[in-house]
N, C-alpha and C. Protein backbone atom coordinates (compact mmCIF):
# COMPACT_ATOMS: atom_id res chain seq x y z
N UNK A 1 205.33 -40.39 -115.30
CA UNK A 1 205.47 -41.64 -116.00
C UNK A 1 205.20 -42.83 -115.07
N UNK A 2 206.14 -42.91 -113.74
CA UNK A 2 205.82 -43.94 -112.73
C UNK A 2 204.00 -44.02 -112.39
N UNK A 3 203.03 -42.89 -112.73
CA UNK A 3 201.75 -42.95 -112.45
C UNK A 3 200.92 -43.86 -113.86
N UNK A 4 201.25 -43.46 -114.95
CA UNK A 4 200.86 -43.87 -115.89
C UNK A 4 200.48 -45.41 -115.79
N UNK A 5 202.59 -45.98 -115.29
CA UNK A 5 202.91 -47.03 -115.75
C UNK A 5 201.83 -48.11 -114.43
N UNK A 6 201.82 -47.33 -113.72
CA UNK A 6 200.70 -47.71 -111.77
C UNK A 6 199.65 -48.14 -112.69
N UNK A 7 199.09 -47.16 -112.95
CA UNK A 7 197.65 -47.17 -113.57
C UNK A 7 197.20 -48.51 -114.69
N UNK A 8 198.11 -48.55 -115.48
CA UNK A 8 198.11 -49.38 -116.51
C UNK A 8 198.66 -50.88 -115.95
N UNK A 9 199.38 -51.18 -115.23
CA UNK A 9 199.78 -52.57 -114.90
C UNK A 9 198.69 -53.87 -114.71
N UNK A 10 197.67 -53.09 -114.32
CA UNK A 10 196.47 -54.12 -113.61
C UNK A 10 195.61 -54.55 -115.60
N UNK A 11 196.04 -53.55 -116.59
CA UNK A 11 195.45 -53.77 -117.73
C UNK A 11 196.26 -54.45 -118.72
N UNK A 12 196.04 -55.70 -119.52
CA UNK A 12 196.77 -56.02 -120.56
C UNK A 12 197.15 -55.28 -121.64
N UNK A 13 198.39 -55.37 -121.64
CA UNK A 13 198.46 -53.91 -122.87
C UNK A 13 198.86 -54.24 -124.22
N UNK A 14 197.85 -54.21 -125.47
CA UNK A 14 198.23 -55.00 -126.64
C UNK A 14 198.65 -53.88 -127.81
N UNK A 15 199.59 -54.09 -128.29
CA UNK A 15 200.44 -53.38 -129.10
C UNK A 15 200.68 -53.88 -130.47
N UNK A 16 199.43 -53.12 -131.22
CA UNK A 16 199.89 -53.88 -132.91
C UNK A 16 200.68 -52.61 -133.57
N UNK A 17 201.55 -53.46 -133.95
CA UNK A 17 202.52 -52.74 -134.43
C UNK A 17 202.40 -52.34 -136.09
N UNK A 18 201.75 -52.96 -136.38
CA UNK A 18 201.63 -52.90 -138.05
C UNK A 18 200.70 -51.41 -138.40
N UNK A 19 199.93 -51.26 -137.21
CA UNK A 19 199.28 -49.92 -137.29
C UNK A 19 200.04 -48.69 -136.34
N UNK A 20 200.86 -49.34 -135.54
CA UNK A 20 200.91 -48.12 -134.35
C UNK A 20 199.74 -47.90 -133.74
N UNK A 21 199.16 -48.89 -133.71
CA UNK A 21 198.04 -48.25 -132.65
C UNK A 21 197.59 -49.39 -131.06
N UNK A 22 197.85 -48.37 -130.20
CA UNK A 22 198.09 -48.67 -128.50
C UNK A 22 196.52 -49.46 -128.17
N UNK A 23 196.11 -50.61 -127.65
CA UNK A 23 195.04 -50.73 -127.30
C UNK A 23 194.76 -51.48 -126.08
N UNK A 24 193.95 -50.95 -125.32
CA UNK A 24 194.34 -51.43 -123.32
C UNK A 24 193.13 -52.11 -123.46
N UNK A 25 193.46 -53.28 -122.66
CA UNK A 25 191.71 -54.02 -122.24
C UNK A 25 191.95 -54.28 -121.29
N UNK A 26 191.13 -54.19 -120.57
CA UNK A 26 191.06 -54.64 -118.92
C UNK A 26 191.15 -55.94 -118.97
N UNK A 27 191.77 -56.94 -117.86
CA UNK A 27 191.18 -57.91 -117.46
C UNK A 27 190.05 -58.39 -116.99
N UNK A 28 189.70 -59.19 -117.51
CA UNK A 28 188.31 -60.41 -116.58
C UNK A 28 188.36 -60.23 -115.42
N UNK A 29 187.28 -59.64 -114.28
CA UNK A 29 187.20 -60.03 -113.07
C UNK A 29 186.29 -60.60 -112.67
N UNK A 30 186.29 -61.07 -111.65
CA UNK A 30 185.48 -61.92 -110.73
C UNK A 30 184.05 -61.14 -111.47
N UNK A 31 183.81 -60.05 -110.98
CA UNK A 31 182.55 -59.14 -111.07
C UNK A 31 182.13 -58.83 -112.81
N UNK A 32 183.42 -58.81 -113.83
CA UNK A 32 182.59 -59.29 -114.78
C UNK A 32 182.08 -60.72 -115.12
N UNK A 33 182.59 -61.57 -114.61
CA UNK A 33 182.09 -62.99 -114.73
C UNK A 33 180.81 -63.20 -114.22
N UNK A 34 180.64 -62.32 -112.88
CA UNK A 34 179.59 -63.15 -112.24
C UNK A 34 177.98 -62.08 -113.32
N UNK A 35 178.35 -61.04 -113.81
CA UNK A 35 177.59 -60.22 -114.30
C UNK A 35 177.05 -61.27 -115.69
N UNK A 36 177.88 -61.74 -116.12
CA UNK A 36 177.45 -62.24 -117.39
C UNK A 36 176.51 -63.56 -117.23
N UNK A 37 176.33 -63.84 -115.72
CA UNK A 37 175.59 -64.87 -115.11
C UNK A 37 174.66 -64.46 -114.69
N UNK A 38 173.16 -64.37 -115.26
CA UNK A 38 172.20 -63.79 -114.19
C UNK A 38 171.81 -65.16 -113.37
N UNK A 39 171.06 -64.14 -112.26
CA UNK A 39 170.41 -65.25 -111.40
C UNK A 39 168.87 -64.58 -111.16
N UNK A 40 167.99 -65.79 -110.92
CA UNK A 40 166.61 -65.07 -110.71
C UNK A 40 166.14 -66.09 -109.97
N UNK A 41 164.85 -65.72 -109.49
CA UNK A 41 164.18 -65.92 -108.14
C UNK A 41 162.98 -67.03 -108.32
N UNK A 42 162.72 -68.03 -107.36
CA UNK A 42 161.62 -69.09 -107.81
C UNK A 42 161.02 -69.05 -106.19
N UNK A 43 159.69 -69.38 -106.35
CA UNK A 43 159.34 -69.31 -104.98
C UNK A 43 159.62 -70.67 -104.49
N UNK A 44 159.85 -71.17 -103.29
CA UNK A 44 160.76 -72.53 -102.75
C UNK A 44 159.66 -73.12 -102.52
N UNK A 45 158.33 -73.11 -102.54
CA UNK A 45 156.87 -73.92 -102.39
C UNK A 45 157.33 -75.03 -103.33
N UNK A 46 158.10 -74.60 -104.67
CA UNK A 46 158.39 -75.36 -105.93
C UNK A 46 156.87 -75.42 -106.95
N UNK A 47 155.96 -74.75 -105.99
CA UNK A 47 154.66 -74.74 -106.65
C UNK A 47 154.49 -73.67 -107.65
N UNK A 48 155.49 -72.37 -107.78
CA UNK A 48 155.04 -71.51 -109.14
C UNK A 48 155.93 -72.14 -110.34
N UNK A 49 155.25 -71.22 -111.24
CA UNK A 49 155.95 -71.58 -112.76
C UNK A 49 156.58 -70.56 -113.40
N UNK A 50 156.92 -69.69 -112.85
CA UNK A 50 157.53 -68.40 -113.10
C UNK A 50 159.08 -68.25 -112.34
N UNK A 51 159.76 -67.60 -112.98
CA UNK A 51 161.07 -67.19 -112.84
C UNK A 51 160.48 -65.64 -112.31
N UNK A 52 161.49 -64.88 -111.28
CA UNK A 52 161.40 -63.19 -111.34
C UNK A 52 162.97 -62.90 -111.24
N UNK A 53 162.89 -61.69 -111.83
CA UNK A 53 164.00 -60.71 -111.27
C UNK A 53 164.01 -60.19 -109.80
N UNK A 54 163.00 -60.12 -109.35
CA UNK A 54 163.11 -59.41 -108.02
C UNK A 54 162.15 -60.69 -106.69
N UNK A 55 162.83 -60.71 -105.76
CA UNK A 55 162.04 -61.94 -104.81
C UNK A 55 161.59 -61.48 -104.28
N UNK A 56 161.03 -60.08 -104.29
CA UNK A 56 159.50 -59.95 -104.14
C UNK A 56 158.56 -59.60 -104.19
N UNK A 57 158.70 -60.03 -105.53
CA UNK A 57 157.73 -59.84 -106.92
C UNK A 57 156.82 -60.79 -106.50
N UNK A 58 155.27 -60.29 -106.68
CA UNK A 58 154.04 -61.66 -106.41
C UNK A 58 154.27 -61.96 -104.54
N UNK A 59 154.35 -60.81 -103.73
CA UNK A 59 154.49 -61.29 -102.60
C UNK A 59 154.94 -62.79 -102.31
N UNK A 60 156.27 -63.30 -102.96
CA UNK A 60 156.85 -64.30 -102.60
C UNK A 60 157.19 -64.10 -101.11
N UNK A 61 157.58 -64.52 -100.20
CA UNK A 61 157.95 -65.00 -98.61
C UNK A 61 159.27 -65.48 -98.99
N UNK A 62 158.87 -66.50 -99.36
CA UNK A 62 160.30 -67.36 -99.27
C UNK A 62 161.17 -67.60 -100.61
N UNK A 63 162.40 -67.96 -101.42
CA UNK A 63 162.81 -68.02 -102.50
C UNK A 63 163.80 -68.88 -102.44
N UNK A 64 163.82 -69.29 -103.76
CA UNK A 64 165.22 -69.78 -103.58
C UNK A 64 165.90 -69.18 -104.98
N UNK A 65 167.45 -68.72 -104.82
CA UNK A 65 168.16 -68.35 -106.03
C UNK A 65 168.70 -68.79 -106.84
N UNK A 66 168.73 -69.27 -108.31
CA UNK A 66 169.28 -70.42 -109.05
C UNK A 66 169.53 -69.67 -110.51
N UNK A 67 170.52 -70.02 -111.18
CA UNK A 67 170.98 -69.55 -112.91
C UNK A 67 169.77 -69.53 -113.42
N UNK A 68 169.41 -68.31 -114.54
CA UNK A 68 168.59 -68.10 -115.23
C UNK A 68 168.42 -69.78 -116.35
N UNK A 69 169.66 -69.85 -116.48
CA UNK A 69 169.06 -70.68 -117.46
C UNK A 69 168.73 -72.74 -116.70
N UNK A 70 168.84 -72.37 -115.57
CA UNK A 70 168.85 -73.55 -114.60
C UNK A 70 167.20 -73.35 -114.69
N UNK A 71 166.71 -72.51 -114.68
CA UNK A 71 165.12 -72.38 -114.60
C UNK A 71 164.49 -72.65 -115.34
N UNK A 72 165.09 -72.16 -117.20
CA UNK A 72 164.43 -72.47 -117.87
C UNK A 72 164.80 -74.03 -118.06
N UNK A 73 165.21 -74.38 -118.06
CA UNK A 73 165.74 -76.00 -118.13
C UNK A 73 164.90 -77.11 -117.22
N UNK A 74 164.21 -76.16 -115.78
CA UNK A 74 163.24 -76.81 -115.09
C UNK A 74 162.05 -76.45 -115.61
N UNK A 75 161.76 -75.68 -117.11
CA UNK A 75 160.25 -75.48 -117.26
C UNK A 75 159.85 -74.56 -116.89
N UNK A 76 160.48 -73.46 -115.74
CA UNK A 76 159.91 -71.79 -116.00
C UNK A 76 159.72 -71.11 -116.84
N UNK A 77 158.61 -70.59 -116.56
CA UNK A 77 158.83 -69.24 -117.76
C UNK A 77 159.15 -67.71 -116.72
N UNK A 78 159.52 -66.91 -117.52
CA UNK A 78 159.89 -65.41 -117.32
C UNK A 78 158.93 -64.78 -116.74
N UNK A 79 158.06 -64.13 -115.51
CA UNK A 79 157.09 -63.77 -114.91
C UNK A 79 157.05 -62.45 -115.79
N UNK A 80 156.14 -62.33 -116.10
CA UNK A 80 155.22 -60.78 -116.87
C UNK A 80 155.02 -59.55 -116.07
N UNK A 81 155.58 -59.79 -115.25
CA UNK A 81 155.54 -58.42 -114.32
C UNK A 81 157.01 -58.12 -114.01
N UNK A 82 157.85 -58.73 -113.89
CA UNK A 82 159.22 -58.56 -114.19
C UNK A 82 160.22 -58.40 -115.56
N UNK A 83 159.51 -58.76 -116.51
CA UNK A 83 160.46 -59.19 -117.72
C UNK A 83 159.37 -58.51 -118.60
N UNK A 84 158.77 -57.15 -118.78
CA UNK A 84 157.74 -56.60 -119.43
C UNK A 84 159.12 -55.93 -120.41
């Protein structure tokens, strides 16, 4: 029981009672937060027009890393070799 109760402490534990039925959800962490944030890659020339998933995609050199949607907001689009 003392293992159970280990195991379960770090999880919110919600208890509707009208059904009897037990239901555990994890907490929010750091690592799901930052997951629900992508980030993607711009070459730092400031001269392409493409966003990538990977920096180094298109033999980029240099990059800089910024919010997906920080990019589209500067006028990138999604590079076609990454986002197929």
């Amino acid at each position: 029981m003392k293992k159970l109760k280990a195991k379960l402490m770090p999880y919110l534990l919600s208890i509707m009672i009208a059904t009897s039925t037990i239901v555990v959800v994890p907490p929010a962490t750091a690592v799901d937060v930052q997951a629900k944030t992508s980030y993607v890659y711009i070459a730092a020339s400031g001269k392409g027009k493409c966003y990538h998933k990977n920096k180094k995609c298109s033999r980029m050199k240099k990059t800089k890393k910024l919010k997906k949607s920080t990019a589209k907001k500067r006028g990138y689009r999604a590079c076609k070799k990454c986002y197929r």
